[in-house]
N, C-alpha and C. Protein backbone atom coordinates (compact mmCIF):
# COMPACT_ATOMS: atom_id res chain seq x y z
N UNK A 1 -78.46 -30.85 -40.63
CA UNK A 1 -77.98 -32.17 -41.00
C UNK A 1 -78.81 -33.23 -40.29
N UNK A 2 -79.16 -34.07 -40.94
CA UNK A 2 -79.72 -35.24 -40.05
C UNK A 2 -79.15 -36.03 -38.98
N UNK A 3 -77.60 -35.96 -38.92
CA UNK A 3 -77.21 -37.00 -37.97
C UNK A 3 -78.07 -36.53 -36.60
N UNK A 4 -78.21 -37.87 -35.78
CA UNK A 4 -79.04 -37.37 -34.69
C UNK A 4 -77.83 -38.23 -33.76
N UNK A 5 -76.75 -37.09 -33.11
CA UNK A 5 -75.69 -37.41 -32.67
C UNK A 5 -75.78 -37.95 -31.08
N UNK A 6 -75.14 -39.11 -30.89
CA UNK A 6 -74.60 -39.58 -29.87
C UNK A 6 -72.68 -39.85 -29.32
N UNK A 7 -72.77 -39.22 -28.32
CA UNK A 7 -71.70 -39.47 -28.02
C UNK A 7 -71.09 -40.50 -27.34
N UNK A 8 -69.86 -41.73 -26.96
CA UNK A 8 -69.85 -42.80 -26.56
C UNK A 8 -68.12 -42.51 -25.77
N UNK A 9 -68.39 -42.50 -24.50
CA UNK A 9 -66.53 -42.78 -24.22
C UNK A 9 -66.44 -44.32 -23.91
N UNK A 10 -65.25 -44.81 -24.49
CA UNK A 10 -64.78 -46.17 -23.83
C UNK A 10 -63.90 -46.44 -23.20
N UNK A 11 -63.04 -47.32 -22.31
CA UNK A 11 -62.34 -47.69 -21.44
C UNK A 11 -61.74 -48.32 -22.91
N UNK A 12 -59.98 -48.88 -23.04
CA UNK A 12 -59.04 -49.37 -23.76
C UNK A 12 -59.65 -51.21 -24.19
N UNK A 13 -61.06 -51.68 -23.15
CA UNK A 13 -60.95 -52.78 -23.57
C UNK A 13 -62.47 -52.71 -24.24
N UNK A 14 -63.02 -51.37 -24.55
CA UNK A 14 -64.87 -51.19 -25.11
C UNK A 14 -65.80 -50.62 -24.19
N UNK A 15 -65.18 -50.99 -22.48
CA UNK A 15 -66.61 -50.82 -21.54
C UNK A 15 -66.72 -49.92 -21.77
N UNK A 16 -68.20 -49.17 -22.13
CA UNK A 16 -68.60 -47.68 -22.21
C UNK A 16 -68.52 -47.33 -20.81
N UNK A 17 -68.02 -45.98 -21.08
CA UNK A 17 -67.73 -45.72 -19.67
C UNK A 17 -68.68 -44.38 -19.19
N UNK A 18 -68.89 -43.84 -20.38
CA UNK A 18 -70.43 -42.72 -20.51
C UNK A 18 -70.98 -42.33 -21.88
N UNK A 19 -72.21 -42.30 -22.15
CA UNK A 19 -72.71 -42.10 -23.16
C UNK A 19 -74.08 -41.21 -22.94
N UNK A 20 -74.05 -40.34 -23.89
CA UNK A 20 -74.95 -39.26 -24.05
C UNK A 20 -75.73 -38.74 -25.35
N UNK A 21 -77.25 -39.05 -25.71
CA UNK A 21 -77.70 -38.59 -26.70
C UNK A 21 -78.00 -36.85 -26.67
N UNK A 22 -78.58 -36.26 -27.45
CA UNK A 22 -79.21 -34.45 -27.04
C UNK A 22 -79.75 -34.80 -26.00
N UNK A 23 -79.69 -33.31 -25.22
CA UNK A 23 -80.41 -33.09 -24.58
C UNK A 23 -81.52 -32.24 -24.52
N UNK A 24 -82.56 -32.03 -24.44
CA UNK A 24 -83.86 -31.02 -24.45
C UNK A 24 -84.20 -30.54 -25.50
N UNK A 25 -83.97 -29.40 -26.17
CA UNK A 25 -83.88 -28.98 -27.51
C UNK A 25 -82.92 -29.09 -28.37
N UNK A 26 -81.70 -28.95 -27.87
CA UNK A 26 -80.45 -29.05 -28.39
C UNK A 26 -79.83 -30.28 -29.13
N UNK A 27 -79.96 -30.31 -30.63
CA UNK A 27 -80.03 -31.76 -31.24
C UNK A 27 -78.25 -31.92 -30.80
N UNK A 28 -77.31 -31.11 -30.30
CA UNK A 28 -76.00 -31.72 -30.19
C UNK A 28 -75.53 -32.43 -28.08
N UNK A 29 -75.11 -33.30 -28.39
CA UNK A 29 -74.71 -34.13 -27.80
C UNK A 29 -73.55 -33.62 -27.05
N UNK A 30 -73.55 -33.01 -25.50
CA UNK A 30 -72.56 -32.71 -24.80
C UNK A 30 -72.28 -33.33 -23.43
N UNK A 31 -71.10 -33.96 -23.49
CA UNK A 31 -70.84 -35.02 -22.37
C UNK A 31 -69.34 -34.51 -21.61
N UNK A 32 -69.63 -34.14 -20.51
CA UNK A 32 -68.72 -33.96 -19.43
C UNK A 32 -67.87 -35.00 -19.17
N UNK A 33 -66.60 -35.47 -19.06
CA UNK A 33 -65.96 -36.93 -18.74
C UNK A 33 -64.75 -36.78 -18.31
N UNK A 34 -65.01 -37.15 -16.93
CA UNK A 34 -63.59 -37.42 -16.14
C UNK A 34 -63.21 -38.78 -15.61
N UNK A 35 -61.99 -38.80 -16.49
CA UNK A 35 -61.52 -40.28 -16.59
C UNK A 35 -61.40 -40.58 -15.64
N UNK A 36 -61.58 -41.76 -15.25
CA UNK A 36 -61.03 -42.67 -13.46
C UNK A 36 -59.93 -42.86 -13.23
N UNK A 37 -59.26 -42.95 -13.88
CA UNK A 37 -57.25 -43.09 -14.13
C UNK A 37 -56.56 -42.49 -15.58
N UNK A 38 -55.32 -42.22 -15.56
CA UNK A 38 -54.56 -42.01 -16.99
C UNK A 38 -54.81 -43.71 -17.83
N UNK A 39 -55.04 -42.85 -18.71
CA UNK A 39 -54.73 -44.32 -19.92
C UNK A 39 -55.48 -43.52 -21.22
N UNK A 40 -55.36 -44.95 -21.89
CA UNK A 40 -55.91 -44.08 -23.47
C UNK A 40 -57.64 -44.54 -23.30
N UNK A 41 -58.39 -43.38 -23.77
CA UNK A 41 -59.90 -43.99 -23.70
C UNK A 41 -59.99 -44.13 -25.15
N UNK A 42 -61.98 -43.56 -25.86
CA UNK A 42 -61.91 -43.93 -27.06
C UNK A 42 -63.45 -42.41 -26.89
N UNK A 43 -63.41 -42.01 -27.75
CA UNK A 43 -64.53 -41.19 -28.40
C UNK A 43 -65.32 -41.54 -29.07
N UNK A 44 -66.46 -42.25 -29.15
CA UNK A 44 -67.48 -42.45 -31.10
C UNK A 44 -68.46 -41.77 -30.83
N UNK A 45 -68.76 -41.41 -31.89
CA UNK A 45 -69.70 -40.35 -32.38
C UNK A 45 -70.18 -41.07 -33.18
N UNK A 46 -71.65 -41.47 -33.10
CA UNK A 46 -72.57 -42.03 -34.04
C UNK A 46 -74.39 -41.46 -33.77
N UNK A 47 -75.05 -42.32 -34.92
CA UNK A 47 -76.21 -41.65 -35.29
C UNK A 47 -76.92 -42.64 -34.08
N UNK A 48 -78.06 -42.23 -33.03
CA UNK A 48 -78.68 -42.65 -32.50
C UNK A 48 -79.28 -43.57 -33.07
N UNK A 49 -80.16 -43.46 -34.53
CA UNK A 49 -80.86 -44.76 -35.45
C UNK A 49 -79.76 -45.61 -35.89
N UNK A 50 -78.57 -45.23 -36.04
CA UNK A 50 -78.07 -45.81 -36.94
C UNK A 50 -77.79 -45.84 -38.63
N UNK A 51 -78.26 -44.21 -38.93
CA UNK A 51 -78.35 -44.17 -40.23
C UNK A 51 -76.46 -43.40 -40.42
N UNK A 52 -77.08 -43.48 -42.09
CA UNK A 52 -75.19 -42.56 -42.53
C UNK A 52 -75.40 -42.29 -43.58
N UNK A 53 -74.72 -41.65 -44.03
CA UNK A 53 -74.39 -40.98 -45.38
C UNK A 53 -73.37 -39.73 -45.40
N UNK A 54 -73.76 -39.26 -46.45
CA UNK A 54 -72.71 -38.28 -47.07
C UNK A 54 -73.13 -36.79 -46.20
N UNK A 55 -74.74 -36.87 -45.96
CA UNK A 55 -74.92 -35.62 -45.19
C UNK A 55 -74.93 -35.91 -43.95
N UNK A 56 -74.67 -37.09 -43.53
CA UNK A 56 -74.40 -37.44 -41.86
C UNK A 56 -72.87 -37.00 -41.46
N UNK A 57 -72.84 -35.47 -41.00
CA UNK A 57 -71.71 -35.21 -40.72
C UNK A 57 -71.54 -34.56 -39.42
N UNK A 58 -70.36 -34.47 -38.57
CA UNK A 58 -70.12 -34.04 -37.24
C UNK A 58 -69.03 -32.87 -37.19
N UNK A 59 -68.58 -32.32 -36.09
CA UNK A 59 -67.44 -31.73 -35.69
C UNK A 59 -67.22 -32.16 -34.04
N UNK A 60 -66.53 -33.03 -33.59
CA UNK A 60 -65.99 -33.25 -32.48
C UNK A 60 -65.16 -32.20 -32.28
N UNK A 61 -65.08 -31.44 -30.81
CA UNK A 61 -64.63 -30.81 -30.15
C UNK A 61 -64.25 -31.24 -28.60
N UNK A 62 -63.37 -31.61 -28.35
CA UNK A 62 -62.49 -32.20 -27.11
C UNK A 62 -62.09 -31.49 -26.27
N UNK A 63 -62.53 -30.63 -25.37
CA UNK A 63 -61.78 -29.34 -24.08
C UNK A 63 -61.69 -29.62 -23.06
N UNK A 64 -60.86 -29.12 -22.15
CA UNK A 64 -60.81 -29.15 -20.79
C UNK A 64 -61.56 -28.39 -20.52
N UNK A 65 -62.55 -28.66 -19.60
CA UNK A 65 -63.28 -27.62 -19.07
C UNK A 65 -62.97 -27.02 -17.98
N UNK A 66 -62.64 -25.95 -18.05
CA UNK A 66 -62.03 -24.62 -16.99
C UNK A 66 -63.19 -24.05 -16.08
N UNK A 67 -63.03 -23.65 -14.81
CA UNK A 67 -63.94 -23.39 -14.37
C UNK A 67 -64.53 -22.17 -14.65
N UNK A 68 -65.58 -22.42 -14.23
CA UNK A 68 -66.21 -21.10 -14.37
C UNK A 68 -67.74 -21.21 -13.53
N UNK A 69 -68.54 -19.73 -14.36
CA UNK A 69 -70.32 -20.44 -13.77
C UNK A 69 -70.97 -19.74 -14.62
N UNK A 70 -72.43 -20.19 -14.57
CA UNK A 70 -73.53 -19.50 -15.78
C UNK A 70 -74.73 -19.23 -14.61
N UNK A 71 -75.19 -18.20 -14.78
CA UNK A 71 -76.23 -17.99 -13.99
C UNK A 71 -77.74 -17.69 -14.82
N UNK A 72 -78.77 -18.74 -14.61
CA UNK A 72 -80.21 -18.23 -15.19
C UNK A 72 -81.40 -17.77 -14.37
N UNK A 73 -81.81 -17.01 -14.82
CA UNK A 73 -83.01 -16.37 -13.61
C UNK A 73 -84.39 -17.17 -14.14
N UNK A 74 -85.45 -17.50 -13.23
CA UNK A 74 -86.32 -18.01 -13.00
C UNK A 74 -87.63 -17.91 -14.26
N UNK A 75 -87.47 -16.58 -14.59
CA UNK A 75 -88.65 -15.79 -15.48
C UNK A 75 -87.39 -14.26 -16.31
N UNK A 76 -88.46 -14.48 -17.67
CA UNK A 76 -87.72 -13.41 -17.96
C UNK A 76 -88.82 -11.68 -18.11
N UNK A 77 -89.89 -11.66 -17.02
CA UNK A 77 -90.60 -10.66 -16.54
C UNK A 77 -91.45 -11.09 -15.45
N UNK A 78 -91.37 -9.74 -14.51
CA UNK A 78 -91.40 -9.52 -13.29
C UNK A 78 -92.38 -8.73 -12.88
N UNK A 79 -93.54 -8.49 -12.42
CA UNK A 79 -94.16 -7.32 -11.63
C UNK A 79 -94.21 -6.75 -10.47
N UNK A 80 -93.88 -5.85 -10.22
CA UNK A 80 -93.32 -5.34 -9.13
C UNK A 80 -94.37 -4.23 -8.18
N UNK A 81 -95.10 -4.86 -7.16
CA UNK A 81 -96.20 -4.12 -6.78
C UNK A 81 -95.36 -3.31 -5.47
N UNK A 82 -96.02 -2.10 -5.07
CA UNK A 82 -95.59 -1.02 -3.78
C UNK A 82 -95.15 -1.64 -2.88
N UNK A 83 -94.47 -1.47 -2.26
CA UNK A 83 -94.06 -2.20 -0.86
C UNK A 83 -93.96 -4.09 -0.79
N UNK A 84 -94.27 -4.53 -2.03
CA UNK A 84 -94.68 -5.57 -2.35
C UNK A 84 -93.28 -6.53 -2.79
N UNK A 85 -92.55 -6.70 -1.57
CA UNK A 85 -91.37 -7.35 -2.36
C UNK A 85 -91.31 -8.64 -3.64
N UNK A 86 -90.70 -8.61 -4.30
CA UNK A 86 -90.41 -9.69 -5.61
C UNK A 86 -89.26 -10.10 -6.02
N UNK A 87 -89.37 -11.62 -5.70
CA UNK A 87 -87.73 -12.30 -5.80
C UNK A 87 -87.47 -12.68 -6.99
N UNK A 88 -86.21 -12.50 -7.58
CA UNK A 88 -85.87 -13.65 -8.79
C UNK A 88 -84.70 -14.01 -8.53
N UNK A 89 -85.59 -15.92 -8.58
CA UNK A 89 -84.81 -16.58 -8.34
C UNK A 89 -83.67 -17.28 -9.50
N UNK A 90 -82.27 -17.09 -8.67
CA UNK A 90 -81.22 -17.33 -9.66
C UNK A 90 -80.31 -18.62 -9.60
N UNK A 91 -80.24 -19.48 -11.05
CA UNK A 91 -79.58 -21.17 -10.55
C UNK A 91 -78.39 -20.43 -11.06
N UNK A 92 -77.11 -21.37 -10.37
CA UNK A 92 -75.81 -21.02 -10.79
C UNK A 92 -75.23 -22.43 -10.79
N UNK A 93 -74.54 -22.51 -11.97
CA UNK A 93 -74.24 -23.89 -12.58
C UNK A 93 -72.85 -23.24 -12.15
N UNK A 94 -71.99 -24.16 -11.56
CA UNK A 94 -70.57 -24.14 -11.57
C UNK A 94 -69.63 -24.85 -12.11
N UNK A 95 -69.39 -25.42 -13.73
CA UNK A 95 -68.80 -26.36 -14.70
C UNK A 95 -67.06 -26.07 -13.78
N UNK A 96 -66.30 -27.48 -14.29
CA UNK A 96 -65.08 -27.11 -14.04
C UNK A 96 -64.82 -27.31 -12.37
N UNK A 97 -65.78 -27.05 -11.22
CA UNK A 97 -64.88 -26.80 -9.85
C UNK A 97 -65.24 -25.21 -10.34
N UNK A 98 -65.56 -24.11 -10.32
CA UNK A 98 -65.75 -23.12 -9.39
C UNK A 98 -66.30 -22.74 -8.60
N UNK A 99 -65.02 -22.57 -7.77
CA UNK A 99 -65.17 -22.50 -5.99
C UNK A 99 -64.84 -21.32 -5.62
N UNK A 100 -65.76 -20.24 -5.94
CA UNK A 100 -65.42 -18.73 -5.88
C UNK A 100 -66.86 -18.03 -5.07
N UNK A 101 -66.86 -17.13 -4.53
CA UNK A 101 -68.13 -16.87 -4.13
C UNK A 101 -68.36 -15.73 -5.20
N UNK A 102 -69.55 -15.39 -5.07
CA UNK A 102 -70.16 -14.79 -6.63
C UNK A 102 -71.32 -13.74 -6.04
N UNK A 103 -71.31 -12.24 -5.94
CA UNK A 103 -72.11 -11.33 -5.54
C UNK A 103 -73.02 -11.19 -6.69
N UNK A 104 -73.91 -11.07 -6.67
CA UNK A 104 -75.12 -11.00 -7.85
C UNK A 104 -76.29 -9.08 -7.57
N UNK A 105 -75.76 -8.67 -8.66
CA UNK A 105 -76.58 -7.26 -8.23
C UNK A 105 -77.58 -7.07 -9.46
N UNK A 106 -78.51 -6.23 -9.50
CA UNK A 106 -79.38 -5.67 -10.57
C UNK A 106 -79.10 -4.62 -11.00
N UNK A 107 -78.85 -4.30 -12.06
CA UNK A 107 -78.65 -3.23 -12.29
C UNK A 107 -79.61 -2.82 -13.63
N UNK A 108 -79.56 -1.02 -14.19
CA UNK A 108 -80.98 -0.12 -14.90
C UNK A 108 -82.51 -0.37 -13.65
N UNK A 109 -81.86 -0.31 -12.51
CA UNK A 109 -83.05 -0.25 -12.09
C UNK A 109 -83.55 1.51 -11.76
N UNK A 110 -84.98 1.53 -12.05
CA UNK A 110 -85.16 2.89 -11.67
C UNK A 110 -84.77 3.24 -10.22
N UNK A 111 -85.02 4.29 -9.93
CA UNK A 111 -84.70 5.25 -8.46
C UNK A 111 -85.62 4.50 -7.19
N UNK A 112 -86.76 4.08 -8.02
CA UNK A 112 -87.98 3.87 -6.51
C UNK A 112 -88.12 2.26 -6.50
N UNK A 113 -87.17 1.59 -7.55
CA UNK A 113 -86.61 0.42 -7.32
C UNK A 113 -85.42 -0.02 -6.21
N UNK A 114 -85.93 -0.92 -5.23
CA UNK A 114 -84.05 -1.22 -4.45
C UNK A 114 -83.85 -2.91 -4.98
N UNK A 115 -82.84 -3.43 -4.65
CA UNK A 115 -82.63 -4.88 -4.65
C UNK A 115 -81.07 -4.47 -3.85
N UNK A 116 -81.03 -5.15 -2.82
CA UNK A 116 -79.93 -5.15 -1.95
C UNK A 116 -79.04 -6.88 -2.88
N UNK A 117 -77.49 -6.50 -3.00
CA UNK A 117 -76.60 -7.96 -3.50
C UNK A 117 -76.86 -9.05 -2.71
N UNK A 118 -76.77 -9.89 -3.36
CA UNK A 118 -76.61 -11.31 -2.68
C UNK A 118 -75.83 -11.98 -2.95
N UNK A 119 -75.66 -12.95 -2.14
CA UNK A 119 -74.01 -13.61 -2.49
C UNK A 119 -74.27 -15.39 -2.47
N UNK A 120 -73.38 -16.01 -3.72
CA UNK A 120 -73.47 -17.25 -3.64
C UNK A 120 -72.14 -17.64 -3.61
N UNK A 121 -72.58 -18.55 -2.10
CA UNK A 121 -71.28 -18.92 -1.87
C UNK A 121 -70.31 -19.89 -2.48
N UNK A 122 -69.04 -20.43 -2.53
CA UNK A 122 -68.70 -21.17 -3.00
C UNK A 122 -68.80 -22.38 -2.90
N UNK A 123 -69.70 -23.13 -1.86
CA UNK A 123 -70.38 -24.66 -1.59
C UNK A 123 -71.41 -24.30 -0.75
N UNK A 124 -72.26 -24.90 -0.65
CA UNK A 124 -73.15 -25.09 0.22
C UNK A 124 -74.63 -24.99 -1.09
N UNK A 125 -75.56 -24.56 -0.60
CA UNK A 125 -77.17 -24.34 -1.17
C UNK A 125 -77.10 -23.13 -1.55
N UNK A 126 -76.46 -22.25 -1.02
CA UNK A 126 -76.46 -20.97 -2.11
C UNK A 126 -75.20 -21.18 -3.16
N UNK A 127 -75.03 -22.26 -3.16
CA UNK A 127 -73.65 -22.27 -4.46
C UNK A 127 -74.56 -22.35 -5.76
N UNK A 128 -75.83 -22.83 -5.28
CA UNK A 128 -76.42 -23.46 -6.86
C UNK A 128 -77.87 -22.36 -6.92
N UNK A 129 -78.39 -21.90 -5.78
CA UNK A 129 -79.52 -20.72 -6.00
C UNK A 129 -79.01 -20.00 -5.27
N UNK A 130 -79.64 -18.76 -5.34
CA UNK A 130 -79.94 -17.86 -4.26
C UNK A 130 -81.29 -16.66 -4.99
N UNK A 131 -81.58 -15.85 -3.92
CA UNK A 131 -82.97 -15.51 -4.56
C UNK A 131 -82.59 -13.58 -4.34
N UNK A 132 -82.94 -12.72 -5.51
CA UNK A 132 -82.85 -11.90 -5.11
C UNK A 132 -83.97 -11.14 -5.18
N UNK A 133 -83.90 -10.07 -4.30
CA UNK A 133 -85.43 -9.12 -4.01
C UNK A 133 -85.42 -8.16 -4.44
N UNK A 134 -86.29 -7.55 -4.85
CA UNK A 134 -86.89 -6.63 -5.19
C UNK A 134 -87.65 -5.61 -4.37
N UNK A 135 -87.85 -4.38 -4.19
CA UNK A 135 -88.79 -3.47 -3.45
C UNK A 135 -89.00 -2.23 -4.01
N UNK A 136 -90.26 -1.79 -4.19
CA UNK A 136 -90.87 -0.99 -5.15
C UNK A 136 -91.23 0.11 -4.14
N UNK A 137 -90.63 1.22 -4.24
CA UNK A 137 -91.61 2.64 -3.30
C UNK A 137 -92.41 3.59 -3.91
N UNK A 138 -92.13 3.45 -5.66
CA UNK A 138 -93.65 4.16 -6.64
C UNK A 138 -93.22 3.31 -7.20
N UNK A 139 -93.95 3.87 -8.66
CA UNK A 139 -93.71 3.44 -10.11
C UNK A 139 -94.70 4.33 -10.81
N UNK A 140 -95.53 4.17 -12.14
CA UNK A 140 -95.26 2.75 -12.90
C UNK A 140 -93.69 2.80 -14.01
N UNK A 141 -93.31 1.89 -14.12
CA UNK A 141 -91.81 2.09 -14.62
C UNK A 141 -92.39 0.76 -15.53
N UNK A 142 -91.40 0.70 -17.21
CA UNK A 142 -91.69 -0.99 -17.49
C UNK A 142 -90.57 -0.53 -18.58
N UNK A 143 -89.45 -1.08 -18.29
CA UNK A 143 -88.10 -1.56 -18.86
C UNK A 143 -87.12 -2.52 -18.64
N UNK A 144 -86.11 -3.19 -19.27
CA UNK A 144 -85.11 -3.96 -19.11
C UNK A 144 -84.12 -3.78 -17.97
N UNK A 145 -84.05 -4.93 -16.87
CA UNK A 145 -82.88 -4.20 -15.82
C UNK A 145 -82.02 -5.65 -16.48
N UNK A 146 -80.99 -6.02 -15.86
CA UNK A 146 -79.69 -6.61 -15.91
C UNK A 146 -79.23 -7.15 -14.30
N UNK A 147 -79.34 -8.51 -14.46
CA UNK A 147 -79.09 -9.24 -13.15
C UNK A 147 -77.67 -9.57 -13.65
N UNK A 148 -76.09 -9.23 -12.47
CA UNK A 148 -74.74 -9.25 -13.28
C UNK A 148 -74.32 -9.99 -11.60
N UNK A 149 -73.80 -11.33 -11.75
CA UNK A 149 -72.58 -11.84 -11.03
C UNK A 149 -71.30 -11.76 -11.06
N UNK A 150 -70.79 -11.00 -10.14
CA UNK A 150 -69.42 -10.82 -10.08
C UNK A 150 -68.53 -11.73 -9.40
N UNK A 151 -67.77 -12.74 -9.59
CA UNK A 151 -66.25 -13.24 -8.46
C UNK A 151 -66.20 -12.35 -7.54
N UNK A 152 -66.19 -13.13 -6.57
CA UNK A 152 -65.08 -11.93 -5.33
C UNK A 152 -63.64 -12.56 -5.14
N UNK A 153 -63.15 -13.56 -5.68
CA UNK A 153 -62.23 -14.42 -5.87
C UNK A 153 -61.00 -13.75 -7.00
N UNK A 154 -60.23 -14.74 -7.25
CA UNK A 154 -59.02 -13.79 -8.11
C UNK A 154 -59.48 -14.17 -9.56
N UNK A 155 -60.45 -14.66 -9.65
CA UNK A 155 -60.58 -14.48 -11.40
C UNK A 155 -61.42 -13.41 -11.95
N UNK A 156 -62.45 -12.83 -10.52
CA UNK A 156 -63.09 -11.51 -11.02
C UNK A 156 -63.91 -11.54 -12.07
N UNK A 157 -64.25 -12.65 -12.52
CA UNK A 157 -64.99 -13.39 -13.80
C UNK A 157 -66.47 -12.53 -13.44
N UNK A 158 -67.05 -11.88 -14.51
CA UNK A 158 -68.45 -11.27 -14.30
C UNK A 158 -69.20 -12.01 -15.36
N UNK A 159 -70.70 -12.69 -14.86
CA UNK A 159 -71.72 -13.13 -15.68
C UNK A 159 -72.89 -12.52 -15.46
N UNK A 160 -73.51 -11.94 -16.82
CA UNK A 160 -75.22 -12.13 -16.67
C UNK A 160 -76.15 -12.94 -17.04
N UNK A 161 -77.07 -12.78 -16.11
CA UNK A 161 -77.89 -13.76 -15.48
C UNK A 161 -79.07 -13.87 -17.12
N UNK A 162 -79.44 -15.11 -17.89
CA UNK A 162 -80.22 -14.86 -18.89
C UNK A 162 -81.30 -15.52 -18.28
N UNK A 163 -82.20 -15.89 -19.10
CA UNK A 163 -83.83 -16.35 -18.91
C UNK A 163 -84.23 -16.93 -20.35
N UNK A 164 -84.88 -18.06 -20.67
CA UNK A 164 -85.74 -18.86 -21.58
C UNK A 164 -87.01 -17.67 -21.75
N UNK A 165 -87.06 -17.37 -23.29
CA UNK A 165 -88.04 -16.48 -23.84
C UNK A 165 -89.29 -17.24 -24.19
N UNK A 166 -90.76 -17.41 -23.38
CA UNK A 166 -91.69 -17.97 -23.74
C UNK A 166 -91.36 -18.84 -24.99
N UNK A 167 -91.89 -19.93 -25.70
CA UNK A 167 -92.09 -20.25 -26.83
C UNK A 167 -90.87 -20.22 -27.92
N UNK A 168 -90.08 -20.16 -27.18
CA UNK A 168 -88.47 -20.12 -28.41
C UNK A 168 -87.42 -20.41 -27.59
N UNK A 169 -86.32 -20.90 -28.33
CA UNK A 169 -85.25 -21.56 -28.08
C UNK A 169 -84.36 -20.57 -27.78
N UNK A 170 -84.22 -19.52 -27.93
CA UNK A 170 -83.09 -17.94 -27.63
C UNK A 170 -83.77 -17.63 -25.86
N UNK A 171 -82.31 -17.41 -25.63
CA UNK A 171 -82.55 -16.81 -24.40
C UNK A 171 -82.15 -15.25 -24.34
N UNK A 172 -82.67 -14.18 -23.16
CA UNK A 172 -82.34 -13.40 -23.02
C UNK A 172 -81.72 -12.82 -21.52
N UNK A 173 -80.88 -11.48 -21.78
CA UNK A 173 -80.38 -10.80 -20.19
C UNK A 173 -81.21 -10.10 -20.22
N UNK A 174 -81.74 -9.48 -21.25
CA UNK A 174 -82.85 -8.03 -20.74
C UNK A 174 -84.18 -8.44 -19.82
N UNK A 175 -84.23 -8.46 -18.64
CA UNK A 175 -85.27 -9.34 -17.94
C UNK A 175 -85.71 -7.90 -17.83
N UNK A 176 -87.00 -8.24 -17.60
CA UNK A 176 -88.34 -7.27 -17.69
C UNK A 176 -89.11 -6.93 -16.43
């Protein structure tokens, strides 16, 4: 569809109170908004140019956002030389307030592969990275492992870790 969507919140008397066009690739428009007090706000959804028609169409979707986290790794392939440790590094977005600490392991790794867990805590600088290692005692090995964050908290919530595929908009978990 052509609309090239913007989103607009207002305060009861117009002041915009946040507004958001796409971001990066993503032609849809997603805006986080926590009101400053109870009252009634306002939502518009319009075309960044200003155009309209019949194929200028939307779906507004309104949620509370619940906490949670998404974790992406740095690269989605790795080489892994003898004795030669290799980190991948992992961001962890925490939407919502989650304030949980989060163990992060690898897993399909071969036998002469190690990576010891790491843990991101629930605030600080490892809330948003932490880096995990790698150590190689042979090889040659070349397959998909699986970077998986677990809660240690009561929601027990498990995520894997994806990666941006060279040259395309799909991401993947099978890191290489």
């Amino acid at each position: 569809y052509p609309l090239d969507g913007v989103l607009e919140v207002t305060d009861p008397q117009g002041k915009s109170l946040a507004r958001i066009d796409d971001v990066g690739s993503v032609r849809d428009p997603v805006l986080s908004f926590s009101p400053p007090a109870d009252g009634a706000y306002r939502i518009a959804v319009s075309d960044l140019y200003q155009h309209g028609g019949p194929r200028h169409v939307y779906r507004l979707r309104a949620t509370q956002v619940k906490p949670d986290f998404a974790v992406t790794a740095d690269n989605q392939a790795f080489v892994l030389a003898v004795g030669k440790p290799t980190e991948i590094t992992l961001s962890i977005a925490r939407p919502g307030g989650f304030a949980e600490e989060v163990v992060f392991r690898a897993t399909g790794l071969p036998d002469f592969v190690t990576a010891s867990p790491v843990t991101s805590a629930a605030t600080g600088d490892s809330a948003k990275t932490v880096k995990l290692v790698l150590t190689a005692t042979g090889g040659p090995y070349s397959g998909a492992i699986r970077v998986v964050g677990t809660a240690t908290g009561e929601s027990k919530r498990s995520r894997t870790a994806t990666a941006a595929l060279p040259g395309r908009v799909a991401r993947t978990s099978d890191l290489w």
